[in-house]
C-alpha atoms as a PDB file:
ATOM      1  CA  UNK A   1     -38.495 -26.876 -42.651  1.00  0.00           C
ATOM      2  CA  UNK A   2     -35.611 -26.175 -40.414  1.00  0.00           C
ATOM      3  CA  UNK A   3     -33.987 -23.217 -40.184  1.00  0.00           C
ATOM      4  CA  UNK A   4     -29.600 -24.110 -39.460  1.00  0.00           C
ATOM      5  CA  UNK A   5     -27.730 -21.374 -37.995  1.00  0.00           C
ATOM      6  CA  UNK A   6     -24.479 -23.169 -38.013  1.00  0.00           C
ATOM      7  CA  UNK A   7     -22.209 -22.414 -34.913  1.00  0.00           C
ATOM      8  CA  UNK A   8     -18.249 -22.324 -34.608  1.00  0.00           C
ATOM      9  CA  UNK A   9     -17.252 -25.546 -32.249  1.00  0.00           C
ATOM     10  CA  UNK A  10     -15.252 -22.541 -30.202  1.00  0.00           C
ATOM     11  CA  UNK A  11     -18.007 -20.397 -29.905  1.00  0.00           C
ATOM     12  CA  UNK A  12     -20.404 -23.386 -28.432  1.00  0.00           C
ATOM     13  CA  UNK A  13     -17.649 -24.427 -25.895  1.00  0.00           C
ATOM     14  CA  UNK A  14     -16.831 -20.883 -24.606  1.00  0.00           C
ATOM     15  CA  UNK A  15     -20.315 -20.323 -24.086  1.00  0.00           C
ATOM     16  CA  UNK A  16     -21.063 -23.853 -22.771  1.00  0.00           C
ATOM     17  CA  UNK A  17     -17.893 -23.067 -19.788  1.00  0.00           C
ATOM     18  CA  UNK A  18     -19.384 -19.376 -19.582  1.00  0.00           C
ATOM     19  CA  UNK A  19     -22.974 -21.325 -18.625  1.00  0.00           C
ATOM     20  CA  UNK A  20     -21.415 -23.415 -16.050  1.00  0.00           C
ATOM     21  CA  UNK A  21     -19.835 -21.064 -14.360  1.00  0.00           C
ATOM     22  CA  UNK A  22     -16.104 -22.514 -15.150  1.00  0.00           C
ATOM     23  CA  UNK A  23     -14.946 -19.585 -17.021  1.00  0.00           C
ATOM     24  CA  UNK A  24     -13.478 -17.323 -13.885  1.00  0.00           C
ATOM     25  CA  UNK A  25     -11.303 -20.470 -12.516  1.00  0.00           C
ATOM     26  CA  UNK A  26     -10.150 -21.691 -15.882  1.00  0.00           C
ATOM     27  CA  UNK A  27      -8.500 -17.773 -16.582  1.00  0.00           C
ATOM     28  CA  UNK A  28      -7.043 -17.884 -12.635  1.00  0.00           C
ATOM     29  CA  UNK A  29      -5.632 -21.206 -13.547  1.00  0.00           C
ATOM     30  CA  UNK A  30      -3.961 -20.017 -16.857  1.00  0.00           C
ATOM     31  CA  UNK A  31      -2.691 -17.021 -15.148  1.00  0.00           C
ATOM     32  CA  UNK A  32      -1.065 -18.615 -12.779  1.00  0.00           C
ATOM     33  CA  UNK A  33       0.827 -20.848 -14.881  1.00  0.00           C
ATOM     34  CA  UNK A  34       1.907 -17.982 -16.849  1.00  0.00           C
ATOM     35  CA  UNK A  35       3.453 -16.677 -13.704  1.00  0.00           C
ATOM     36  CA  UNK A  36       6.888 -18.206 -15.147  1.00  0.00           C
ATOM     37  CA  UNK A  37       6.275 -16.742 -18.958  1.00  0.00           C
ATOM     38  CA  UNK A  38       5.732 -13.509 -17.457  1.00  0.00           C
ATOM     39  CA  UNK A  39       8.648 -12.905 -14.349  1.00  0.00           C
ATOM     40  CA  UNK A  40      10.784 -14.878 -15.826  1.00  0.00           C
ATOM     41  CA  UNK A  41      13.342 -18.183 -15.021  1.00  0.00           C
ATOM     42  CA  UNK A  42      15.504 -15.760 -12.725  1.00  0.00           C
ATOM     43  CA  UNK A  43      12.193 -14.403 -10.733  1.00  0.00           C
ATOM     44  CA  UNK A  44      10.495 -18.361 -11.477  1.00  0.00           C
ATOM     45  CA  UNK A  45      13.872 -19.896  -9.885  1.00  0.00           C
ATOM     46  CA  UNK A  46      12.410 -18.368  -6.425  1.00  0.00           C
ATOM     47  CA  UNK A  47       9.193 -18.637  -6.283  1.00  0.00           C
ATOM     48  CA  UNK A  48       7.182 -20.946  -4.297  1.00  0.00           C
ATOM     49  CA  UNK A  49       3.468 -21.888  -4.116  1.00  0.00           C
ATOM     50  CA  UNK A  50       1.076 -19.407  -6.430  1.00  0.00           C
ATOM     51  CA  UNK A  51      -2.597 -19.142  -5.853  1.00  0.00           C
ATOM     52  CA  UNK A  52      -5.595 -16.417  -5.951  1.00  0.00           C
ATOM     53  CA  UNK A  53      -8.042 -16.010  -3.593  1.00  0.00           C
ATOM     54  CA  UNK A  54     -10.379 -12.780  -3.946  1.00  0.00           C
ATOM     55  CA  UNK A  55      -8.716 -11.510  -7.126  1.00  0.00           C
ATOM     56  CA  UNK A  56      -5.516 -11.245  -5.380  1.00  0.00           C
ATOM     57  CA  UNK A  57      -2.538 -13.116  -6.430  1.00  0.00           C
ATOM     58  CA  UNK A  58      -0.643 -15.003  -3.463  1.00  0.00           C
ATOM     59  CA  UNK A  59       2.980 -15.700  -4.421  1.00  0.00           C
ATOM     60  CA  UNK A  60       5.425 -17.178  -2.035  1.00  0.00           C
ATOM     61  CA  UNK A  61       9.098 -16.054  -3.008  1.00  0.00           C
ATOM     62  CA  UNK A  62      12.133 -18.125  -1.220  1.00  0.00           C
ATOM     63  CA  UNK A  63      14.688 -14.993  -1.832  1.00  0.00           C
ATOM     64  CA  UNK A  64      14.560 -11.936   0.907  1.00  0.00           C
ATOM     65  CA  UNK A  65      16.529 -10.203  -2.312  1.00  0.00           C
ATOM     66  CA  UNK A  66      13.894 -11.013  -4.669  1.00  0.00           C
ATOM     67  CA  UNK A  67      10.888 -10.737  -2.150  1.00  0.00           C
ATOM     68  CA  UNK A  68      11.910  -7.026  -2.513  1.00  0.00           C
ATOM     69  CA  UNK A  69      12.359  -6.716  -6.149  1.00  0.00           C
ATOM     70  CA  UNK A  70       9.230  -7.945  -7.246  1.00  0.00           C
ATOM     71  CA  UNK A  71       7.644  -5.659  -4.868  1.00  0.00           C
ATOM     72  CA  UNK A  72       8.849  -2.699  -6.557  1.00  0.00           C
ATOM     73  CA  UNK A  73       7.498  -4.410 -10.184  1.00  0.00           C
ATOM     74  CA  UNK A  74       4.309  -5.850  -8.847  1.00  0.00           C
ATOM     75  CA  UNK A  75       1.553  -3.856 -10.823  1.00  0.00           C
ATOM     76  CA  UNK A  76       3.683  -3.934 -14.140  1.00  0.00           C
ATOM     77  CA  UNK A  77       3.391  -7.932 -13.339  1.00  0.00           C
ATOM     78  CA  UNK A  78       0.056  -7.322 -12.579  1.00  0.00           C
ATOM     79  CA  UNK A  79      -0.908  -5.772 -15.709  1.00  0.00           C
ATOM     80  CA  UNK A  80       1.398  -8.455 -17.760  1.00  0.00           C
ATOM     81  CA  UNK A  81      -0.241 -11.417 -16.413  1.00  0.00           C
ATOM     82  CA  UNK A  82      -3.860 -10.051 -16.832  1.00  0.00           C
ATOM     83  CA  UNK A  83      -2.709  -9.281 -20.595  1.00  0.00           C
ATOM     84  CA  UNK A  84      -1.267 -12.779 -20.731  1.00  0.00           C
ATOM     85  CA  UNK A  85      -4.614 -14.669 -20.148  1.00  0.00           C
ATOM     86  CA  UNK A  86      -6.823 -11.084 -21.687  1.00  0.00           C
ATOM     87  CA  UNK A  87      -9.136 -10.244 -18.875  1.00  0.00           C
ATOM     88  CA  UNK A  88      -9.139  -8.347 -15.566  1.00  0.00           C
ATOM     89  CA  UNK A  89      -8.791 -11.552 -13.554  1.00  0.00           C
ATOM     90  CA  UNK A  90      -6.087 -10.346 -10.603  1.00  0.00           C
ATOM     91  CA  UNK A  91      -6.231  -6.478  -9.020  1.00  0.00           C
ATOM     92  CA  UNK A  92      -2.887  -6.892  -7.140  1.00  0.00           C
ATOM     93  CA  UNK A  93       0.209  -9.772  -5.817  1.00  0.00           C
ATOM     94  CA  UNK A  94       0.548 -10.255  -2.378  1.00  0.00           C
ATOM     95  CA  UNK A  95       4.435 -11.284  -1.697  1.00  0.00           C
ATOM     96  CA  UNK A  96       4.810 -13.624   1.269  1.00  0.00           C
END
């Protein structure tokens, strides 16, 4: 006779992406589309191409003004955006 150890459908997934390896680039990908959520539509208005590369978040801003700003606010956006997706996924934004 079988023994059943039923499973939650969410549990099998996670731990089906965690398996593959997909788990890592699925957070970076939701962090980085919570880049708007997090800065803001004024900070959002300005900023160009987003991307991470070695747990570093590169974020090209259009405004010298705002280039500067969010320079002085980086590691409270740092800390927002890991909370946003809830894991250690970036360690720092790089402003170009």
């Amino acid at each position: 006779m079988f023994k059943r150890h039923p499973e939650n459908l969410a549990d099998i997934l996670a731990k089906a992406i965690r398996q593959s390896g997909l788990e890592t680039p699925l957070l970076q990908k939701r962090l980085v589309d919570n880049w708007e959520k997090v800065v803001g539509p004024v900070y959002a208005r300005y900023t160009g191409n987003k991307f991470i590369k070695n747990q570093i978040l590169f974020v090209k801003i259009l405004s010298p003004a705002v280039r500067e700003e969010l320079s002085f606010r980086r590691s409270a956006f740092v800390r927002a955006l890991n909370q946003s997706v809830g894991a250690q996924i970036i360690t720092d934004i790089k402003i170009y």
